[in-house]
C-alpha atoms as a PDB file:
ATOM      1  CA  UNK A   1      -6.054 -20.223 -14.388  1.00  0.00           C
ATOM      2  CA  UNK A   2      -2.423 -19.554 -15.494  1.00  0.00           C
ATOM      3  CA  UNK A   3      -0.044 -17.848 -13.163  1.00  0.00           C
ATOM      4  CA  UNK A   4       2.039 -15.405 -14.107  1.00  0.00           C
ATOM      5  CA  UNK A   5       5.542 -14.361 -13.021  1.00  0.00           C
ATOM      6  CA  UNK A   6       3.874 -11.078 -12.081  1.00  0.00           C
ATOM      7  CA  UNK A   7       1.358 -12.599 -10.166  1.00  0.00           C
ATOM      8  CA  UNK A   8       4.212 -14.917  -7.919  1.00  0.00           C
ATOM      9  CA  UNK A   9       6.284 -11.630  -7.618  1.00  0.00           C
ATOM     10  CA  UNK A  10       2.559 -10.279  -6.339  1.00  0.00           C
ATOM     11  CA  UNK A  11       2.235 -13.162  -3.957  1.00  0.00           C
ATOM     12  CA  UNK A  12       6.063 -13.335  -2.490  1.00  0.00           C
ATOM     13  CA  UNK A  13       5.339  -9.921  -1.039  1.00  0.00           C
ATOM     14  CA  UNK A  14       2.524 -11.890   0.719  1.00  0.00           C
ATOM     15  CA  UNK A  15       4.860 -14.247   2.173  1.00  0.00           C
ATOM     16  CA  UNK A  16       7.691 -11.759   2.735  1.00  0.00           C
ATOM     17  CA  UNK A  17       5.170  -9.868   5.087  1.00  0.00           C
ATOM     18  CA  UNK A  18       5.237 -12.147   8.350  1.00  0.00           C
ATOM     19  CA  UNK A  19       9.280 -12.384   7.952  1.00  0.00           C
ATOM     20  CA  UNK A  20       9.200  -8.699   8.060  1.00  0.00           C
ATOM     21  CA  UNK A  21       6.704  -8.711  10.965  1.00  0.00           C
ATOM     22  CA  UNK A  22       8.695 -11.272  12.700  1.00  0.00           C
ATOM     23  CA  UNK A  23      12.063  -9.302  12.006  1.00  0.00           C
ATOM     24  CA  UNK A  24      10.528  -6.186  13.475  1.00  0.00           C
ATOM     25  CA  UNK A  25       9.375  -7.366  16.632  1.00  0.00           C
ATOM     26  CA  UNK A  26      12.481  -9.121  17.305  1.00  0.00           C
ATOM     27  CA  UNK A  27      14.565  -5.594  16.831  1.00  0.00           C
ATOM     28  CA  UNK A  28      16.433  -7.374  13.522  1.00  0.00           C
ATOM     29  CA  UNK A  29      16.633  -3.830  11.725  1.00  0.00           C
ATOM     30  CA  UNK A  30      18.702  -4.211   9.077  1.00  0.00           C
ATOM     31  CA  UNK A  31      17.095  -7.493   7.885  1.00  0.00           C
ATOM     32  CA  UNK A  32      13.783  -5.674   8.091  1.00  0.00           C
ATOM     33  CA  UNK A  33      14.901  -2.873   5.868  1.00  0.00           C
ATOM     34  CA  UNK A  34      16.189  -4.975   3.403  1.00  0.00           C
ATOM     35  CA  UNK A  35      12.776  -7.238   3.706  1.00  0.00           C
ATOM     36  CA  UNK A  36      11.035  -3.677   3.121  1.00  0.00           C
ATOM     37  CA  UNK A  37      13.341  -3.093  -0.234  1.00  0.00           C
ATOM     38  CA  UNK A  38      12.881  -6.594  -1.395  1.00  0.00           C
ATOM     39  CA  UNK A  39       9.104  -6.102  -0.772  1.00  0.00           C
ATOM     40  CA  UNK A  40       9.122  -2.435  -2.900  1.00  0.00           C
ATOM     41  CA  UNK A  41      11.363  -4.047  -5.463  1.00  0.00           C
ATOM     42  CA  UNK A  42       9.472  -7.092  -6.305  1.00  0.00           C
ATOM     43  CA  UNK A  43       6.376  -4.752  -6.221  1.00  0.00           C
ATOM     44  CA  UNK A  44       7.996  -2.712  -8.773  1.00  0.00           C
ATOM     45  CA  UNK A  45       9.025  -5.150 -10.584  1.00  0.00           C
ATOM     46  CA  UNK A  46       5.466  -7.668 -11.158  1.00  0.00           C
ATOM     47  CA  UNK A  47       4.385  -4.330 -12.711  1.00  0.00           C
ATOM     48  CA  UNK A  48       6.782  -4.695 -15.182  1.00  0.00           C
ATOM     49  CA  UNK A  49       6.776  -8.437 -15.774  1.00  0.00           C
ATOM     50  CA  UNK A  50       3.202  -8.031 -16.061  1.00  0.00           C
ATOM     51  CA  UNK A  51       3.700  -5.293 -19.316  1.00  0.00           C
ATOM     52  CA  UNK A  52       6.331  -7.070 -20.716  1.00  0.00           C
ATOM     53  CA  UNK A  53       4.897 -10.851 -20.912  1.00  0.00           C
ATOM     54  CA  UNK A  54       1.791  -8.971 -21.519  1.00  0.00           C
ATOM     55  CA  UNK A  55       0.316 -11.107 -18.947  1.00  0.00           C
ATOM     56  CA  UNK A  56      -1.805  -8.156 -17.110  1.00  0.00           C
ATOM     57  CA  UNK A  57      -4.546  -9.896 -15.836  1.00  0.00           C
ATOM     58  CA  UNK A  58      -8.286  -9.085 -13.984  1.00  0.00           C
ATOM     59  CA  UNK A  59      -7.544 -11.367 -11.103  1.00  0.00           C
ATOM     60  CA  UNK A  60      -3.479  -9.620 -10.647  1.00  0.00           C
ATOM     61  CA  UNK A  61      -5.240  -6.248 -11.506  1.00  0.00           C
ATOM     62  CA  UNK A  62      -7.036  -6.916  -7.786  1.00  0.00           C
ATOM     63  CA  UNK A  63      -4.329  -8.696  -6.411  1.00  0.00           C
ATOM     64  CA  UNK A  64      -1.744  -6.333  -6.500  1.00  0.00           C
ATOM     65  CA  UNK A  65      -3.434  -3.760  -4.002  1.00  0.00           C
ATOM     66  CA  UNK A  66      -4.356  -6.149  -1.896  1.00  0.00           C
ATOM     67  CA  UNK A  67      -1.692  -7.574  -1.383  1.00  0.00           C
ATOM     68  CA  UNK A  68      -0.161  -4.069  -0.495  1.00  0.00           C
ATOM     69  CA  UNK A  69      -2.737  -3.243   1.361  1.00  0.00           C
ATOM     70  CA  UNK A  70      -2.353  -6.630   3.389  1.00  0.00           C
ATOM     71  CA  UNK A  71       1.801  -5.715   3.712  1.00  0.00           C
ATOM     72  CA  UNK A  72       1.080  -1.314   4.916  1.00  0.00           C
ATOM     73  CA  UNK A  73      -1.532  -2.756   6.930  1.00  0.00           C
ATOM     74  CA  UNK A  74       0.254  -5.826   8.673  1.00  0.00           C
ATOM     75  CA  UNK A  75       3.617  -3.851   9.267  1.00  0.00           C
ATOM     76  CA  UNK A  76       2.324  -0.403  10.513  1.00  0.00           C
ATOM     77  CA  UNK A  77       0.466  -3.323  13.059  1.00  0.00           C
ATOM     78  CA  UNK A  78       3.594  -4.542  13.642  1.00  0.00           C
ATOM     79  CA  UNK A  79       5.053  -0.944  14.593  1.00  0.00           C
ATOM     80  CA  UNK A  80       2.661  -0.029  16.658  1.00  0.00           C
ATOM     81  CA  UNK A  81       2.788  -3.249  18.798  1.00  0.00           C
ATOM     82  CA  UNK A  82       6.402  -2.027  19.060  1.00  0.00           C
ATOM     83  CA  UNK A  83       5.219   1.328  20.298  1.00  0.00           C
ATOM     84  CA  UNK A  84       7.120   2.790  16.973  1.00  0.00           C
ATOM     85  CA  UNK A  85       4.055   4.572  15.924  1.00  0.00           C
ATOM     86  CA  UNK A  86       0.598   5.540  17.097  1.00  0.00           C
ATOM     87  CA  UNK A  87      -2.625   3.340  16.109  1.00  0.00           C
ATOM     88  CA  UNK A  88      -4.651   6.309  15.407  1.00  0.00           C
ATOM     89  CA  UNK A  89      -1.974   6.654  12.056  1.00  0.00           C
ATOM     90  CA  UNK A  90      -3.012   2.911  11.082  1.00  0.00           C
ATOM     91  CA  UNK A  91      -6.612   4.127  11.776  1.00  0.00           C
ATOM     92  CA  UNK A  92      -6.435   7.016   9.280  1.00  0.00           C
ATOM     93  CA  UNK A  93      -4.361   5.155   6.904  1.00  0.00           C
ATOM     94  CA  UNK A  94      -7.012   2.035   6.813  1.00  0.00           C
ATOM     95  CA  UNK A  95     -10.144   3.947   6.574  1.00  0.00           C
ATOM     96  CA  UNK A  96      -8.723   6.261   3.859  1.00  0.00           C
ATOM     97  CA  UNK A  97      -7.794   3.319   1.915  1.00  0.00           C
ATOM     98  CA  UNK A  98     -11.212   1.610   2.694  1.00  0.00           C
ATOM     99  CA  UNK A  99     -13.384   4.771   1.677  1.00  0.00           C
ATOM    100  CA  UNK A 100     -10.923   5.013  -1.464  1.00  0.00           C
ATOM    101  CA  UNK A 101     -11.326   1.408  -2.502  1.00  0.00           C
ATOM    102  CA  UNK A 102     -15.158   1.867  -1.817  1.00  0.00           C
ATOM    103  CA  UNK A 103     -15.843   5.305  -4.103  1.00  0.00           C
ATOM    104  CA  UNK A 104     -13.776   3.744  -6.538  1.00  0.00           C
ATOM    105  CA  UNK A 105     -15.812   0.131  -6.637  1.00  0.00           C
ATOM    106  CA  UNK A 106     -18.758   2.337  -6.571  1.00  0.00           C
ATOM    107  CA  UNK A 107     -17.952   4.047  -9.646  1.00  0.00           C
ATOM    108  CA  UNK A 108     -16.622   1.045 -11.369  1.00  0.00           C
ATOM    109  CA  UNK A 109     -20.171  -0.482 -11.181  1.00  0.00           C
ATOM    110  CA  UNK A 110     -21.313   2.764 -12.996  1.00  0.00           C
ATOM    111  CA  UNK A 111     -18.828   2.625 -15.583  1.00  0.00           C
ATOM    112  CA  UNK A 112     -16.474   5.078 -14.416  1.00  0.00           C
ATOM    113  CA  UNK A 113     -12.712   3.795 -13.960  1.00  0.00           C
ATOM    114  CA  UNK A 114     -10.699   5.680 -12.132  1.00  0.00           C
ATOM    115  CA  UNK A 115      -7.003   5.009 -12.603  1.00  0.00           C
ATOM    116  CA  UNK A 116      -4.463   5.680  -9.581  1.00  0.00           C
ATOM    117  CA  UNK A 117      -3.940   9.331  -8.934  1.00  0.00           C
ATOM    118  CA  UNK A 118      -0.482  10.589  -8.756  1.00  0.00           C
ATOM    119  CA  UNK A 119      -1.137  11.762  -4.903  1.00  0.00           C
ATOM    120  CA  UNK A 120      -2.181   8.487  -4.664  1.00  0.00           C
ATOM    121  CA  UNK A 121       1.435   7.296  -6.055  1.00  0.00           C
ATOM    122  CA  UNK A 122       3.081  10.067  -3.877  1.00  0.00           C
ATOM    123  CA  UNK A 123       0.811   8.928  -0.901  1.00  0.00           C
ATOM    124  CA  UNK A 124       2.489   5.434  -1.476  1.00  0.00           C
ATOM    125  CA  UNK A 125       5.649   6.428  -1.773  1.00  0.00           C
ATOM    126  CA  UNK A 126       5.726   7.985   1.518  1.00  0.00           C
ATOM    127  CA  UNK A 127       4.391   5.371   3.209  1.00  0.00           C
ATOM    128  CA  UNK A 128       6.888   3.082   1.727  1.00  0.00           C
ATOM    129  CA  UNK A 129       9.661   5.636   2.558  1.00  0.00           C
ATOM    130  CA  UNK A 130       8.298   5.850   6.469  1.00  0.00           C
ATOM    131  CA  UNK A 131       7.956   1.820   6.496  1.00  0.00           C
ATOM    132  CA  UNK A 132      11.326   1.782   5.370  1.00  0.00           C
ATOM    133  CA  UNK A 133      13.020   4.539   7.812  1.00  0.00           C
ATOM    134  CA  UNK A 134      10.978   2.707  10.619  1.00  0.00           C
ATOM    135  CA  UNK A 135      12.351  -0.394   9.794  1.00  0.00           C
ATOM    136  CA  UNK A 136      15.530   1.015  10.255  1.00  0.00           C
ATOM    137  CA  UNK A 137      14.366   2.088  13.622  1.00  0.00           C
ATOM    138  CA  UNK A 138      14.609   5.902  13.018  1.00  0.00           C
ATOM    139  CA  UNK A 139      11.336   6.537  14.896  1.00  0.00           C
ATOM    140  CA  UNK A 140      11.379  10.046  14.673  1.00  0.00           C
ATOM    141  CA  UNK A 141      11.749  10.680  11.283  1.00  0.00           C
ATOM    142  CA  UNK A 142       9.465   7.833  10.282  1.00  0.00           C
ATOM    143  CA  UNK A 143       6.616   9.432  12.163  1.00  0.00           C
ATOM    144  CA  UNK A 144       7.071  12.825  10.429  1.00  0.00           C
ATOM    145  CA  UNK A 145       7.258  10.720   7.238  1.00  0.00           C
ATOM    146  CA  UNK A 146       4.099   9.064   8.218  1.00  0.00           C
ATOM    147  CA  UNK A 147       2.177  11.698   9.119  1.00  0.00           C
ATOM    148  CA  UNK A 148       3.029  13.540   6.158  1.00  0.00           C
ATOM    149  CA  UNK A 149       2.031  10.345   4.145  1.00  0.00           C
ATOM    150  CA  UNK A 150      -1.259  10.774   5.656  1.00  0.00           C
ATOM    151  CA  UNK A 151      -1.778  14.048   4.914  1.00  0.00           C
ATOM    152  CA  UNK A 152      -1.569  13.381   1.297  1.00  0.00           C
ATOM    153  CA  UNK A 153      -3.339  10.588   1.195  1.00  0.00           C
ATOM    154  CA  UNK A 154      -6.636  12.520   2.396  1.00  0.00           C
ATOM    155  CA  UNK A 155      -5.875  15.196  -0.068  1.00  0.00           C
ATOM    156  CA  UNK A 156      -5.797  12.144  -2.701  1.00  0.00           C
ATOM    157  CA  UNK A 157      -9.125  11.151  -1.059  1.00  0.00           C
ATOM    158  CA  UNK A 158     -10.634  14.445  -1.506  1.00  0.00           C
ATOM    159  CA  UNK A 159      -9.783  14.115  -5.008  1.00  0.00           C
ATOM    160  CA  UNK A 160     -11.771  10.862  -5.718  1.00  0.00           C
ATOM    161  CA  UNK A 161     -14.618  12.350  -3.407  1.00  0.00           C
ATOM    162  CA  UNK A 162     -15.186  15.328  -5.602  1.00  0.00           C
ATOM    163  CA  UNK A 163     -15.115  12.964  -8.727  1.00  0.00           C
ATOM    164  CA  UNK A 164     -17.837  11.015  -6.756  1.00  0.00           C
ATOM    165  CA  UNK A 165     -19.772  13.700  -6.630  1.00  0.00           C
ATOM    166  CA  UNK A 166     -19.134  15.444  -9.946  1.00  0.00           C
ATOM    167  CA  UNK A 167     -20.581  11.906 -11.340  1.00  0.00           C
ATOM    168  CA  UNK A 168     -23.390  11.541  -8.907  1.00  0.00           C
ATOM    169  CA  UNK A 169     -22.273   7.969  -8.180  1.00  0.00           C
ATOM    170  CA  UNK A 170     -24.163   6.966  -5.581  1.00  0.00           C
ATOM    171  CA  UNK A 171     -27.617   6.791  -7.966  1.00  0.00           C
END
């Protein structure tokens, strides 16, 4: 198995993620909002290395969200261990993202892809925007971003739920 520069711009947003845990929890705010636009930039960016080496491949295909799941997940942790934001948010963020990857692997096994929505892209690009603004330790505003994030992403989830059903995926 080749790697591809996609794929190690993929993975240095796995090893970014502690720093920008670490940097968080010791107060270090501007470091951890430039971690946070390193971390959106490089994601940005595999997509395009990927495209233009034409080196898209299965295994960076299921990479990629992990490994931004693995980041959302791991820093809205580390916010809420500093009391930044509340762990019922990380609780509906998770399980929306966990019922989401689940309808979607269900239908996959039936034959039905189902690319990323764009209120899935907008849900993502609030949480990345609320990350960020929390990062900078704007607490308030991050929370409304949040929140709003959230509400999104649920309408995006009622989106793929309705396409569950409209297939009858779960026969």
């Amino acid at each position: 198995m080749k790697i591809s520069y996609a794929d190690i711009l993929t993975l240095s947003r796995l090893f970014i993620t502690p720093v920008l845990i670490f940097t968080i929890l010791k107060e270090y705010y501007y470091i951890s909002a430039f971690l946070v636009v390193v971390t959106v930039f490089t994601d940005w960016l595999d997509g395009i290395a990927a495209r233009k080496f034409e080196n898209v491949t299965s295994y960076g295909k299921l990479l990629d969200p992990a490994v931004d799941k693995i980041f959302t997940i791991s820093v809205l942790t580390a916010f809420v261990e500093k009391h930044m934001i509340s762990s019922f948010a990380v609780f509906f963020i998770v399980a929306r993202e966990f019922l989401v990857t689940w309808f979607r692997s269900v239908m996959v096994n039936k034959g039905i892809v189902i690319p990323a929505s764009y209120l899935g892209k907008v849900k993502t690009t609030l949480q990345l925007a609320a990350i960020f603004i929390l990062s900078l330790n704007y607490i308030f505003i991050g929370n409304i971003v949040l929140w709003f994030s959230i509400l999104v992403a649920y309408i995006s989830a009622a989106d793929y739920l309705k396409l569950f059903f409209k297939e009858k995926a779960w026969t």
